[in-house]
PDB file of N, CA and C in Angstrom:
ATOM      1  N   UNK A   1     -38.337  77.447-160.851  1.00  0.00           N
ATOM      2  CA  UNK A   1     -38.987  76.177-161.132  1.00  0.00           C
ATOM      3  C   UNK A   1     -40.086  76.397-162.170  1.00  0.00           C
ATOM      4  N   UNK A   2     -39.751  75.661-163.504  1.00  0.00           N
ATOM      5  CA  UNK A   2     -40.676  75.729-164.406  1.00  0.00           C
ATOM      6  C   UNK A   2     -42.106  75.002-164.308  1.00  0.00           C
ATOM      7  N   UNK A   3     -43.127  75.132-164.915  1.00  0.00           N
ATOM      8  CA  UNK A   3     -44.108  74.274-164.736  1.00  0.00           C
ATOM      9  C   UNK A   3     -43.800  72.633-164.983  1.00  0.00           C
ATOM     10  N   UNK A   4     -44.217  71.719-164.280  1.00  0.00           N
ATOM     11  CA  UNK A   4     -43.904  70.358-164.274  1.00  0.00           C
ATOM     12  C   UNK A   4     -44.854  69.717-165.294  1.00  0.00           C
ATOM     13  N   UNK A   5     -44.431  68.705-165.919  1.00  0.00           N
ATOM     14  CA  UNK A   5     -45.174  68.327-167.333  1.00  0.00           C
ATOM     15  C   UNK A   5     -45.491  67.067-166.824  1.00  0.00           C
ATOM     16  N   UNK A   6     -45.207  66.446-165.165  1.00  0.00           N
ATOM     17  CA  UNK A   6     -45.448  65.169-164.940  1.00  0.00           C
ATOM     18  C   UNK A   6     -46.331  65.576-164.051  1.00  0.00           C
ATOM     19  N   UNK A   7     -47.284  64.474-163.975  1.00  0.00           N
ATOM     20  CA  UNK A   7     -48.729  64.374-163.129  1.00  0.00           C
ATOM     21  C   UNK A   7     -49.265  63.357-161.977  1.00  0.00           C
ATOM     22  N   UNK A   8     -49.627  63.384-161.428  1.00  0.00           N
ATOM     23  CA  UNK A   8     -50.212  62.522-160.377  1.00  0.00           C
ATOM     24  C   UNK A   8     -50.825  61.378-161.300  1.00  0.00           C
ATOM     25  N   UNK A   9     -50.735  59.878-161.578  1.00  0.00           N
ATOM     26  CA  UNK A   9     -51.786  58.903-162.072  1.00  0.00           C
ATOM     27  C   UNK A   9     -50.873  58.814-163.616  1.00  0.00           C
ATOM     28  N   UNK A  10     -49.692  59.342-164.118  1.00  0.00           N
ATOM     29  CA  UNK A  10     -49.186  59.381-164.752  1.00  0.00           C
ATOM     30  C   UNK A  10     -48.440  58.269-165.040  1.00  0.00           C
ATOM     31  N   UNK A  11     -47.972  57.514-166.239  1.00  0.00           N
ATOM     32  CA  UNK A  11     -47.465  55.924-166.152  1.00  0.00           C
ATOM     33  C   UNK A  11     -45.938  56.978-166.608  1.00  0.00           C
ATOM     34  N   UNK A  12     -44.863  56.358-165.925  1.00  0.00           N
ATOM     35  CA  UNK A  12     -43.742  56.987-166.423  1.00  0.00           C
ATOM     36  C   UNK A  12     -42.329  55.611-166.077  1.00  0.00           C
ATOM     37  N   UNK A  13     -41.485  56.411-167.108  1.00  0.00           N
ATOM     38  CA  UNK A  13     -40.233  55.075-167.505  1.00  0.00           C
ATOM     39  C   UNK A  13     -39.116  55.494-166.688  1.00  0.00           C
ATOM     40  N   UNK A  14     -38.654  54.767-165.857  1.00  0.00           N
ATOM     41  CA  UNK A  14     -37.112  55.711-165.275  1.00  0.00           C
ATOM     42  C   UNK A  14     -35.734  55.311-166.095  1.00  0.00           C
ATOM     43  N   UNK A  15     -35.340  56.443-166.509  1.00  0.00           N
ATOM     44  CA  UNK A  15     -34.502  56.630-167.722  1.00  0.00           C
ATOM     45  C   UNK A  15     -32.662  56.615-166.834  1.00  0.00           C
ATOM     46  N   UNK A  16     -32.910  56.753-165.717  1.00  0.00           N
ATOM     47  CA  UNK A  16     -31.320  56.332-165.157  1.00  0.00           C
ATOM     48  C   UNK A  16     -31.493  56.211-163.606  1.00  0.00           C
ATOM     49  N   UNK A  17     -30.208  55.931-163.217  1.00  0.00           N
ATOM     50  CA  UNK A  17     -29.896  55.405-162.014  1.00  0.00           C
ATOM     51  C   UNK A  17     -29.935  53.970-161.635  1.00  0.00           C
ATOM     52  N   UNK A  18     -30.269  53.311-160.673  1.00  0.00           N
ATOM     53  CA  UNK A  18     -30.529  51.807-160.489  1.00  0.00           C
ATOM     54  C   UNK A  18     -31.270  50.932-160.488  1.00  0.00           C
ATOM     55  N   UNK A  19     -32.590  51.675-161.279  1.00  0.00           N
ATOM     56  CA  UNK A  19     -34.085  50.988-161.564  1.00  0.00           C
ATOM     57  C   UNK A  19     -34.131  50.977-162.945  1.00  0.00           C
ATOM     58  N   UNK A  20     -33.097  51.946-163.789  1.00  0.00           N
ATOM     59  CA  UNK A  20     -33.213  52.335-164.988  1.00  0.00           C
ATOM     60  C   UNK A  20     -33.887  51.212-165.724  1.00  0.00           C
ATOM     61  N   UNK A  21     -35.182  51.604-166.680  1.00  0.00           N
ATOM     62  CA  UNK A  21     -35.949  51.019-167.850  1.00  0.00           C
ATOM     63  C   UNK A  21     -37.031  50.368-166.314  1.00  0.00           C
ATOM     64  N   UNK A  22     -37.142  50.112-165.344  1.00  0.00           N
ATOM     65  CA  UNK A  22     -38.924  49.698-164.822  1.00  0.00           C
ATOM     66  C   UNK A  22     -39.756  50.871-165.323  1.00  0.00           C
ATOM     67  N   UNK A  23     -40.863  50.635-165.060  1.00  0.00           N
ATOM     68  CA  UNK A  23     -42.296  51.835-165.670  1.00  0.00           C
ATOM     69  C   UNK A  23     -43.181  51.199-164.105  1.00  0.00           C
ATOM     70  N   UNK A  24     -43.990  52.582-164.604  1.00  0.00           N
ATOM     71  CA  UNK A  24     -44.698  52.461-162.981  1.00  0.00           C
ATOM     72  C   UNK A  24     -45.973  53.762-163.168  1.00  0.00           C
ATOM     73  N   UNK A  25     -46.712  53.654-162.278  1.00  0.00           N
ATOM     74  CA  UNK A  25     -47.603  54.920-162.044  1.00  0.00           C
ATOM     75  C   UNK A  25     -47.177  55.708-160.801  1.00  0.00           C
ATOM     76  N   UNK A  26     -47.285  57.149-161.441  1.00  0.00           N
ATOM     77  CA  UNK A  26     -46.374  58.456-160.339  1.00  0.00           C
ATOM     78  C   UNK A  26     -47.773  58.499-158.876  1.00  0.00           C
ATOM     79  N   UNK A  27     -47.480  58.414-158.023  1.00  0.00           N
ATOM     80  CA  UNK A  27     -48.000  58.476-156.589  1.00  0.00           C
ATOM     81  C   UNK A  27     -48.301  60.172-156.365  1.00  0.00           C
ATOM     82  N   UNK A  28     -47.072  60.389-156.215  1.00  0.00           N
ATOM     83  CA  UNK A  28     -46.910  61.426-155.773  1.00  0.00           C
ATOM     84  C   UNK A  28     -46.287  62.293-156.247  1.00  0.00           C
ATOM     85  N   UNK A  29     -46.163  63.779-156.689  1.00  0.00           N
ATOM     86  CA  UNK A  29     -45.612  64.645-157.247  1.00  0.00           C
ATOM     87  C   UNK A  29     -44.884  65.808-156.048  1.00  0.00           C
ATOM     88  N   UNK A  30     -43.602  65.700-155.481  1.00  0.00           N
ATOM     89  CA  UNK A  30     -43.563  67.235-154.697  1.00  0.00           C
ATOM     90  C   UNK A  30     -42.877  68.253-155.445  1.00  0.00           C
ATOM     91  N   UNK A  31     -43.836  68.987-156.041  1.00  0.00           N
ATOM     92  CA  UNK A  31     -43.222  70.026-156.843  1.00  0.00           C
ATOM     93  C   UNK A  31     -41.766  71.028-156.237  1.00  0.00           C
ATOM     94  N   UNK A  32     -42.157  71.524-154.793  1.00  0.00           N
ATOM     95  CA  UNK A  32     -41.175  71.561-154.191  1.00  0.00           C
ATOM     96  C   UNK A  32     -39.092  71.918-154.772  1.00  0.00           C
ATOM     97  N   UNK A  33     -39.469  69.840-154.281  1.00  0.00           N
ATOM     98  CA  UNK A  33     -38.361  69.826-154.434  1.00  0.00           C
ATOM     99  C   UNK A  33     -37.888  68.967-156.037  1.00  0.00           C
ATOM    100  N   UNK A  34     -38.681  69.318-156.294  1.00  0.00           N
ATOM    101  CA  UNK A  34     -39.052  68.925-157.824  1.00  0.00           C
ATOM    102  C   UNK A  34     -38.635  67.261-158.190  1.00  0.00           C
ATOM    103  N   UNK A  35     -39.651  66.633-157.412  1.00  0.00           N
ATOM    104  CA  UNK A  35     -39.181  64.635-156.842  1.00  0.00           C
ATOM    105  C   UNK A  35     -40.415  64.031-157.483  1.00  0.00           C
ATOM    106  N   UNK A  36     -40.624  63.652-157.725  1.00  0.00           N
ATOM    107  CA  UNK A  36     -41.919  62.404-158.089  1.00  0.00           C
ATOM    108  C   UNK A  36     -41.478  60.854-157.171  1.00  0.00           C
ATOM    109  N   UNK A  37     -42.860  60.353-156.675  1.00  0.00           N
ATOM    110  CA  UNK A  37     -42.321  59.014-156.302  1.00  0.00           C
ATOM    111  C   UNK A  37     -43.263  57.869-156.932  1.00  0.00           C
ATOM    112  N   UNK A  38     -42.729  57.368-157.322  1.00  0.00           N
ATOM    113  CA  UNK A  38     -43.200  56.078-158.222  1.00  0.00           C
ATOM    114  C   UNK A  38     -43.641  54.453-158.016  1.00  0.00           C
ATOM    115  N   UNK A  39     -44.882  54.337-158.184  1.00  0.00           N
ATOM    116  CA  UNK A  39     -45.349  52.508-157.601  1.00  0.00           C
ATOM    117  C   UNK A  39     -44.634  52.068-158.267  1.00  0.00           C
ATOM    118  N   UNK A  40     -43.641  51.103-156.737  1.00  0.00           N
ATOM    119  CA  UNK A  40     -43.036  49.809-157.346  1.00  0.00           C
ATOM    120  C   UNK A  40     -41.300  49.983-157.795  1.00  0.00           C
ATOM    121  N   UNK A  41     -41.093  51.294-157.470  1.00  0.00           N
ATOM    122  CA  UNK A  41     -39.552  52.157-158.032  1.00  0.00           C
ATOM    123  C   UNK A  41     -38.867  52.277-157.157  1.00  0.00           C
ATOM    124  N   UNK A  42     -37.549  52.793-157.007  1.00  0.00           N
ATOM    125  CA  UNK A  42     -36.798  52.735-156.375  1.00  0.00           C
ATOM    126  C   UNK A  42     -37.228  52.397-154.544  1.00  0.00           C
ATOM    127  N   UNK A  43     -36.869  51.039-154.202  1.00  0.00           N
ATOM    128  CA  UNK A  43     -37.698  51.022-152.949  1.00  0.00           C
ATOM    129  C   UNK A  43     -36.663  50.954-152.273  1.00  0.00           C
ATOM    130  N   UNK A  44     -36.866  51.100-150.815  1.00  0.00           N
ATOM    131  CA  UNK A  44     -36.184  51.031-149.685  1.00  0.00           C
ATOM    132  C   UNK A  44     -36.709  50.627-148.327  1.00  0.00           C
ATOM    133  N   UNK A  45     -35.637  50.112-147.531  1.00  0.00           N
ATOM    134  CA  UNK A  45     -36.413  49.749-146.372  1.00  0.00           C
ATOM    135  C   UNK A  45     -36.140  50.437-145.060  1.00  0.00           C
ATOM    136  N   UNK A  46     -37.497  50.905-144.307  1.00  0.00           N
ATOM    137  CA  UNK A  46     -37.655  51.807-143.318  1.00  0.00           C
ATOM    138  C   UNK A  46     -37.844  50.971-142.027  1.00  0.00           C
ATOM    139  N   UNK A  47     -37.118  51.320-141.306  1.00  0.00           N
ATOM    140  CA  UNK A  47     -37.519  50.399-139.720  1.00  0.00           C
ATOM    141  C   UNK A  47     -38.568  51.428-139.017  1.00  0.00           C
ATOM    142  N   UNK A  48     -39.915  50.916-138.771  1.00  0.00           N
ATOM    143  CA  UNK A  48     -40.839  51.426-137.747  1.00  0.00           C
ATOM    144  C   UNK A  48     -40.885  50.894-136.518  1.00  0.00           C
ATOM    145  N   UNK A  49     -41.078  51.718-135.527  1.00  0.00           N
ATOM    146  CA  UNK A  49     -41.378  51.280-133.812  1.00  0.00           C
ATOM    147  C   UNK A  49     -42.669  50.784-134.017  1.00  0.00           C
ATOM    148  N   UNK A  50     -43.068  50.290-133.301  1.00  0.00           N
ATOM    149  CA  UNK A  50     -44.217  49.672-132.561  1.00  0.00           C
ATOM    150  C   UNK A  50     -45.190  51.018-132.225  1.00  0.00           C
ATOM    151  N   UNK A  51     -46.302  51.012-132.641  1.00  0.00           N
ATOM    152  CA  UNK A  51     -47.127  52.226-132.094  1.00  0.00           C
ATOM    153  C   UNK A  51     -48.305  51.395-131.403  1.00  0.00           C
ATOM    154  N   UNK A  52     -49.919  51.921-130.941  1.00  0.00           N
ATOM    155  CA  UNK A  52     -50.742  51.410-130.493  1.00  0.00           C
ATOM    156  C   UNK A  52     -51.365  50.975-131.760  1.00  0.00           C
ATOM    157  N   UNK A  53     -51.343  51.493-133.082  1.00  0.00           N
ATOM    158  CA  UNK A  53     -51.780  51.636-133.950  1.00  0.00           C
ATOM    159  C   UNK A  53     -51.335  50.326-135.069  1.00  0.00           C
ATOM    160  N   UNK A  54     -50.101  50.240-134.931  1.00  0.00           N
ATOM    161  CA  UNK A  54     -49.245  49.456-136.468  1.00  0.00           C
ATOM    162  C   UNK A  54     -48.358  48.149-135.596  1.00  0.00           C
ATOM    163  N   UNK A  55     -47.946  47.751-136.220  1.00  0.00           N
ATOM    164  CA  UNK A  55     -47.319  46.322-135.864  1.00  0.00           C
ATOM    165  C   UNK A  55     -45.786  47.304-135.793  1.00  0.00           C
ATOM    166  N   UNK A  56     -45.508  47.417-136.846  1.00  0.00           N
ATOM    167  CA  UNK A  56     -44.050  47.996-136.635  1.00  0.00           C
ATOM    168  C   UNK A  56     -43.328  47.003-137.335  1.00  0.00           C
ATOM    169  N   UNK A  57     -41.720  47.014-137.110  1.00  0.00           N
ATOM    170  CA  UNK A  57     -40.855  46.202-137.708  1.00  0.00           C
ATOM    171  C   UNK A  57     -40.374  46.753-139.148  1.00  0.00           C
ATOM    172  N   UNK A  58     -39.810  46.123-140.036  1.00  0.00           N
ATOM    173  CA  UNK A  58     -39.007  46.328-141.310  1.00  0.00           C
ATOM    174  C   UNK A  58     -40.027  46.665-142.741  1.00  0.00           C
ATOM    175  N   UNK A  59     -40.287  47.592-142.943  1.00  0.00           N
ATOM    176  CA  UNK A  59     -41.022  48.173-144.282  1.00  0.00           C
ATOM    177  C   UNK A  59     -40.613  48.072-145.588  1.00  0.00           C
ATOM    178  N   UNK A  60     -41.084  47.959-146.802  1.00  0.00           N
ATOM    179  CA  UNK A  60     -40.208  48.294-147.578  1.00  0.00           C
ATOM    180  C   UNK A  60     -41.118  49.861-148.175  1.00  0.00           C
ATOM    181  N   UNK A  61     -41.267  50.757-148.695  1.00  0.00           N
ATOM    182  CA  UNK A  61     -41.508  51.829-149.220  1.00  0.00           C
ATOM    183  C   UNK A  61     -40.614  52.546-150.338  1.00  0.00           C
ATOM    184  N   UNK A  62     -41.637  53.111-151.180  1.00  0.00           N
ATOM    185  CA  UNK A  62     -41.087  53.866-152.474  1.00  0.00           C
ATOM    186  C   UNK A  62     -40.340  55.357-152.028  1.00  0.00           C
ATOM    187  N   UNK A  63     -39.214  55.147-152.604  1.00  0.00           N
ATOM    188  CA  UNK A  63     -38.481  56.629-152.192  1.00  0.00           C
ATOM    189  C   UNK A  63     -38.433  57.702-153.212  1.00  0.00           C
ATOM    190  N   UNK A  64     -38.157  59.087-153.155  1.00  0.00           N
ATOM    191  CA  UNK A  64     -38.701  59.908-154.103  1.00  0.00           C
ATOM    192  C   UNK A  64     -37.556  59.877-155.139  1.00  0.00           C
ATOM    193  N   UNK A  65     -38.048  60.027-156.347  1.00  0.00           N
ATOM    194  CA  UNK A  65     -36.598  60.572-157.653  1.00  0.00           C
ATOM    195  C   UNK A  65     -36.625  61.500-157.862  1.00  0.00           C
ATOM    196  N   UNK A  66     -35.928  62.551-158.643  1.00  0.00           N
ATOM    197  CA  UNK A  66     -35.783  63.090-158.927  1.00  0.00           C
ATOM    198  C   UNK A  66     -36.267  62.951-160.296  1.00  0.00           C
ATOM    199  N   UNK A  67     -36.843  64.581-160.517  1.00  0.00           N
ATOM    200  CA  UNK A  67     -38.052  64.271-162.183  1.00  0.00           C
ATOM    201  C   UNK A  67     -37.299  64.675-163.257  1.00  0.00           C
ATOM    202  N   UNK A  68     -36.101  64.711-163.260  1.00  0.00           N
ATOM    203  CA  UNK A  68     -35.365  64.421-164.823  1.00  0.00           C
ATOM    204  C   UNK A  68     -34.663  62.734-164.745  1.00  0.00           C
ATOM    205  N   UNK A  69     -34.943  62.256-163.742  1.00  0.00           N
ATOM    206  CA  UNK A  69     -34.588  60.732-163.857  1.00  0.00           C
ATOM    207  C   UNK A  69     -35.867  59.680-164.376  1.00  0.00           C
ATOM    208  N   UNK A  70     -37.160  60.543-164.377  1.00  0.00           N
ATOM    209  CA  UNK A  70     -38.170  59.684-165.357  1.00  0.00           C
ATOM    210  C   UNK A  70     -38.670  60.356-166.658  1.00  0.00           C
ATOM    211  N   UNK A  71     -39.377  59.718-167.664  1.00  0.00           N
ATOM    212  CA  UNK A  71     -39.852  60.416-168.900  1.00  0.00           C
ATOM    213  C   UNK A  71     -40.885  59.853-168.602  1.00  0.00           C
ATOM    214  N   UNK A  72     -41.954  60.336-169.446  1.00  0.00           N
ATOM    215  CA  UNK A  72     -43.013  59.968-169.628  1.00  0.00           C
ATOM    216  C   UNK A  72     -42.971  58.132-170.198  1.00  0.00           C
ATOM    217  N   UNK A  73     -43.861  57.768-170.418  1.00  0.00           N
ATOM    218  CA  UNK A  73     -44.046  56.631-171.210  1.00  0.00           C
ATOM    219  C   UNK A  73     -44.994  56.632-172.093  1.00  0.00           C
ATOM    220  N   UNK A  74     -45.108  56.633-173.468  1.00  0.00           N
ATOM    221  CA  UNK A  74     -45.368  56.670-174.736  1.00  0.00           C
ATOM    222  C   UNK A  74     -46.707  55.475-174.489  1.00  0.00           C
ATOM    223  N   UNK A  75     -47.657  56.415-175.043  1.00  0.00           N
ATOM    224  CA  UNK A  75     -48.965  55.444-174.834  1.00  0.00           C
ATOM    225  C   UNK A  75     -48.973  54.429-175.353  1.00  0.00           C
ATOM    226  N   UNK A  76     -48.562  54.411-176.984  1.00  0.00           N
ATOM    227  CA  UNK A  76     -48.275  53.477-178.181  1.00  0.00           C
ATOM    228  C   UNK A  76     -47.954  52.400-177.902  1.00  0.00           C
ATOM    229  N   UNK A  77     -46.299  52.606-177.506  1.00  0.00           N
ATOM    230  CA  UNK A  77     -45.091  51.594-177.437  1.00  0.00           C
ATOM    231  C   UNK A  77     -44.807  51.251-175.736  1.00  0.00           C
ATOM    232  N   UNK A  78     -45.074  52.955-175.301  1.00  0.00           N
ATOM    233  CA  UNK A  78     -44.305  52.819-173.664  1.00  0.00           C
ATOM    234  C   UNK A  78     -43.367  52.756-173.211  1.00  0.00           C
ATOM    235  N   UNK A  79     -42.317  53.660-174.334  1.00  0.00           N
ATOM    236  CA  UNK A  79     -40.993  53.652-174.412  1.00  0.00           C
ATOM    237  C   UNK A  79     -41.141  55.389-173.877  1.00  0.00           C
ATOM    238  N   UNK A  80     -39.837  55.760-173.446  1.00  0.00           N
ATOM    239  CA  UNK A  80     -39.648  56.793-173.228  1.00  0.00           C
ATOM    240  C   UNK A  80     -40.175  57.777-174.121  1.00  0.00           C
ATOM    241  N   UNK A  81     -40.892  59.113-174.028  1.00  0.00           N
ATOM    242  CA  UNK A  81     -40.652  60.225-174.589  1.00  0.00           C
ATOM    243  C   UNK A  81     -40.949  61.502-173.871  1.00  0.00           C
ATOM    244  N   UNK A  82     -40.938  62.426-175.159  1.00  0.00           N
ATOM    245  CA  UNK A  82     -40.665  64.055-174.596  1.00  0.00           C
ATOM    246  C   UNK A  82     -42.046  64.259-174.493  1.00  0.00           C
ATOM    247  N   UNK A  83     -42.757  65.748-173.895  1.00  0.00           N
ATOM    248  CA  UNK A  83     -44.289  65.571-173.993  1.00  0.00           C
ATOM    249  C   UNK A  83     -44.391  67.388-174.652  1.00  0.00           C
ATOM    250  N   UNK A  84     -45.272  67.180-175.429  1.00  0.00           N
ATOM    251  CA  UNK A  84     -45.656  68.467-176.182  1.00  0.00           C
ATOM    252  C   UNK A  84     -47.098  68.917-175.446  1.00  0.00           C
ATOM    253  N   UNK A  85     -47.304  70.283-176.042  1.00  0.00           N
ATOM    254  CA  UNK A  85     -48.614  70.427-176.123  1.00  0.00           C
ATOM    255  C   UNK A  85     -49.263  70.847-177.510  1.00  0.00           C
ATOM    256  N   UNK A  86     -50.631  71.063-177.140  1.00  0.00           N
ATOM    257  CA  UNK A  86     -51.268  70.805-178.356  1.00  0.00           C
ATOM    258  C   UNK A  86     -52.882  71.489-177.850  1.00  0.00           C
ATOM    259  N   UNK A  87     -53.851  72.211-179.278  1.00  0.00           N
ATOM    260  CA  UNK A  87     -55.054  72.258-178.494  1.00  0.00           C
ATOM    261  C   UNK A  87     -56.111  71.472-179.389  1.00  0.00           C
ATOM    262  N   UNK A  88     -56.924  71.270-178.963  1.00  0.00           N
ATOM    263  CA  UNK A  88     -58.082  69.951-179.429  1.00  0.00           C
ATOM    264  C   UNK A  88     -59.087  71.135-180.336  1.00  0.00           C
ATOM    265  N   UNK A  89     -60.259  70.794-181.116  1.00  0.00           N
ATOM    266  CA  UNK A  89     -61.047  71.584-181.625  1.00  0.00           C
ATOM    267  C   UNK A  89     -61.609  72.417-180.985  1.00  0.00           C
ATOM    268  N   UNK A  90     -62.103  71.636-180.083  1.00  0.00           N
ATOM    269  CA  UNK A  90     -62.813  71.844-178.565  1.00  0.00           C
ATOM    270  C   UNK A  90     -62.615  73.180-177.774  1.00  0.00           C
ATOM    271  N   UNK A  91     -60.789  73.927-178.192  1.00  0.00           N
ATOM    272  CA  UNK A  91     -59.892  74.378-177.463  1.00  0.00           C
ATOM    273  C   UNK A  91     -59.552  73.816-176.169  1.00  0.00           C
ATOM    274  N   UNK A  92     -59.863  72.308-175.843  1.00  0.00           N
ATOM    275  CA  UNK A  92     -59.137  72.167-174.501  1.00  0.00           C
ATOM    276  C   UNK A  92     -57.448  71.956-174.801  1.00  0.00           C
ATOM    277  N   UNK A  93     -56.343  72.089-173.975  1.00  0.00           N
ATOM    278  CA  UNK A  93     -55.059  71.980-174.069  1.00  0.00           C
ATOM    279  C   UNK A  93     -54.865  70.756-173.782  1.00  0.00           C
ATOM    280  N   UNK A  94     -54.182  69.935-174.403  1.00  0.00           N
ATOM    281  CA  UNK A  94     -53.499  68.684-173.747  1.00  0.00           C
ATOM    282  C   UNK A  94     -52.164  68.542-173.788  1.00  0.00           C
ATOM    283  N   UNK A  95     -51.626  67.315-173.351  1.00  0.00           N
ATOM    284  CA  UNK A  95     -50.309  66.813-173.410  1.00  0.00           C
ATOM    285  C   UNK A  95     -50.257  65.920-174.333  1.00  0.00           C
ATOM    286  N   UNK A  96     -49.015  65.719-175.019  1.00  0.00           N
ATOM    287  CA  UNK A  96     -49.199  64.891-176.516  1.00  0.00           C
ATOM    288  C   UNK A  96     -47.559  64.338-176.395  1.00  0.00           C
ATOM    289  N   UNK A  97     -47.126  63.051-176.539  1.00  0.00           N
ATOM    290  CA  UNK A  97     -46.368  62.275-176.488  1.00  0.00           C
ATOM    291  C   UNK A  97     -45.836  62.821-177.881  1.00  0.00           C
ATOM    292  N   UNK A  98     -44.015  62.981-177.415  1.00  0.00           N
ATOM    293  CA  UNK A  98     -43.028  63.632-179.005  1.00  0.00           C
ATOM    294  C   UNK A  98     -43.199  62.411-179.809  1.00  0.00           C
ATOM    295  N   UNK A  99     -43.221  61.149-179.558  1.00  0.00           N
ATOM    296  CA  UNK A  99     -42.434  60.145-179.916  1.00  0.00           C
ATOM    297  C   UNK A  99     -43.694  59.489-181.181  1.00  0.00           C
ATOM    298  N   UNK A 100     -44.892  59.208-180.249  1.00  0.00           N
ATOM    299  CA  UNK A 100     -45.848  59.178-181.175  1.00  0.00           C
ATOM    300  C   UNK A 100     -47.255  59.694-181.757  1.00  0.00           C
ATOM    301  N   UNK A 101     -47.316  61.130-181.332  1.00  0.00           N
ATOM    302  CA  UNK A 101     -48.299  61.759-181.664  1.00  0.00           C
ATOM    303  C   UNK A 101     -49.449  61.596-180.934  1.00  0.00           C
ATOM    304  N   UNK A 102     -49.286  60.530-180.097  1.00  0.00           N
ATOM    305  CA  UNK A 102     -50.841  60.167-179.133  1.00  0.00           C
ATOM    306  C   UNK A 102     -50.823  61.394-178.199  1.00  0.00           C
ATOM    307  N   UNK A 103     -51.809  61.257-177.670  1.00  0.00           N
ATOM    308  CA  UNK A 103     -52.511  62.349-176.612  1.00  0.00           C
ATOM    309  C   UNK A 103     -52.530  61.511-175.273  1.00  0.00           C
ATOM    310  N   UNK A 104     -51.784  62.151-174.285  1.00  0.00           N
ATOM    311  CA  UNK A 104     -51.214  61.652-172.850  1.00  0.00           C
ATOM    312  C   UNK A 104     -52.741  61.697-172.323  1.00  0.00           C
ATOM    313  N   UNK A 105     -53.179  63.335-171.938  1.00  0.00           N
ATOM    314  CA  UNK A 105     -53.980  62.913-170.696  1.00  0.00           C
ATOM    315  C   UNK A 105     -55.821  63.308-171.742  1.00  0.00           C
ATOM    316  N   UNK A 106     -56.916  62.571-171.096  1.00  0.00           N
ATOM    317  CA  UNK A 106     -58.470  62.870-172.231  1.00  0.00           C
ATOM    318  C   UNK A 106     -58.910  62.857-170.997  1.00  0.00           C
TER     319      UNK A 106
END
């Protein structure tokens, strides 16, 4: 497992399956099993019991993808792209969008 180029707070495009083209912000990253899960993306519905705690009944919740099924989203446009790196004067490292030269994360 290579280093992951997607991030927690990250806006990203899902490029296939049955949501293909929504955009969303990444929740959660499990490097793991190399999944991201996404606000508002592929959802599904979970039946909960009744606890002392929760009401219970029919949920809907975000389920995890798989992280070659999203790209980044292009700060510019917000279209899909690839993500480079790059270092600032400063020498800090960043992430830099292929598509339009902007700088992902400041």
């Amino acid at each position: 497992m290579a280093g992951l180029k997607i991030k927690t707070k990250d806006k990203v495009v899902v490029i296939s399956g049955r949501d293909k083209g929504k955009t969303g912000e990444v929740l959660k990253v499990i490097a793991k099993d190399e999944r991201v899960i996404v606000r508002g993306v592929n959802m599904v519905t979970k039946h909960e019991r009744q606890t002392a705690q929760s009401q219970g009944g029919i949920k809907e919740i975000e389920a995890p993808l798989h992280i070659s099924n999203v790209a980044h989203a292009d700060p510019k446009t917000g279209k899909p792209t690839r993500v480079g790196y790059k270092f600032l004067a400063d020498g800090r490292k960043v992430r830099v969008a292929k598509r339009s030269g902007e700088v992902i994360d400041l």
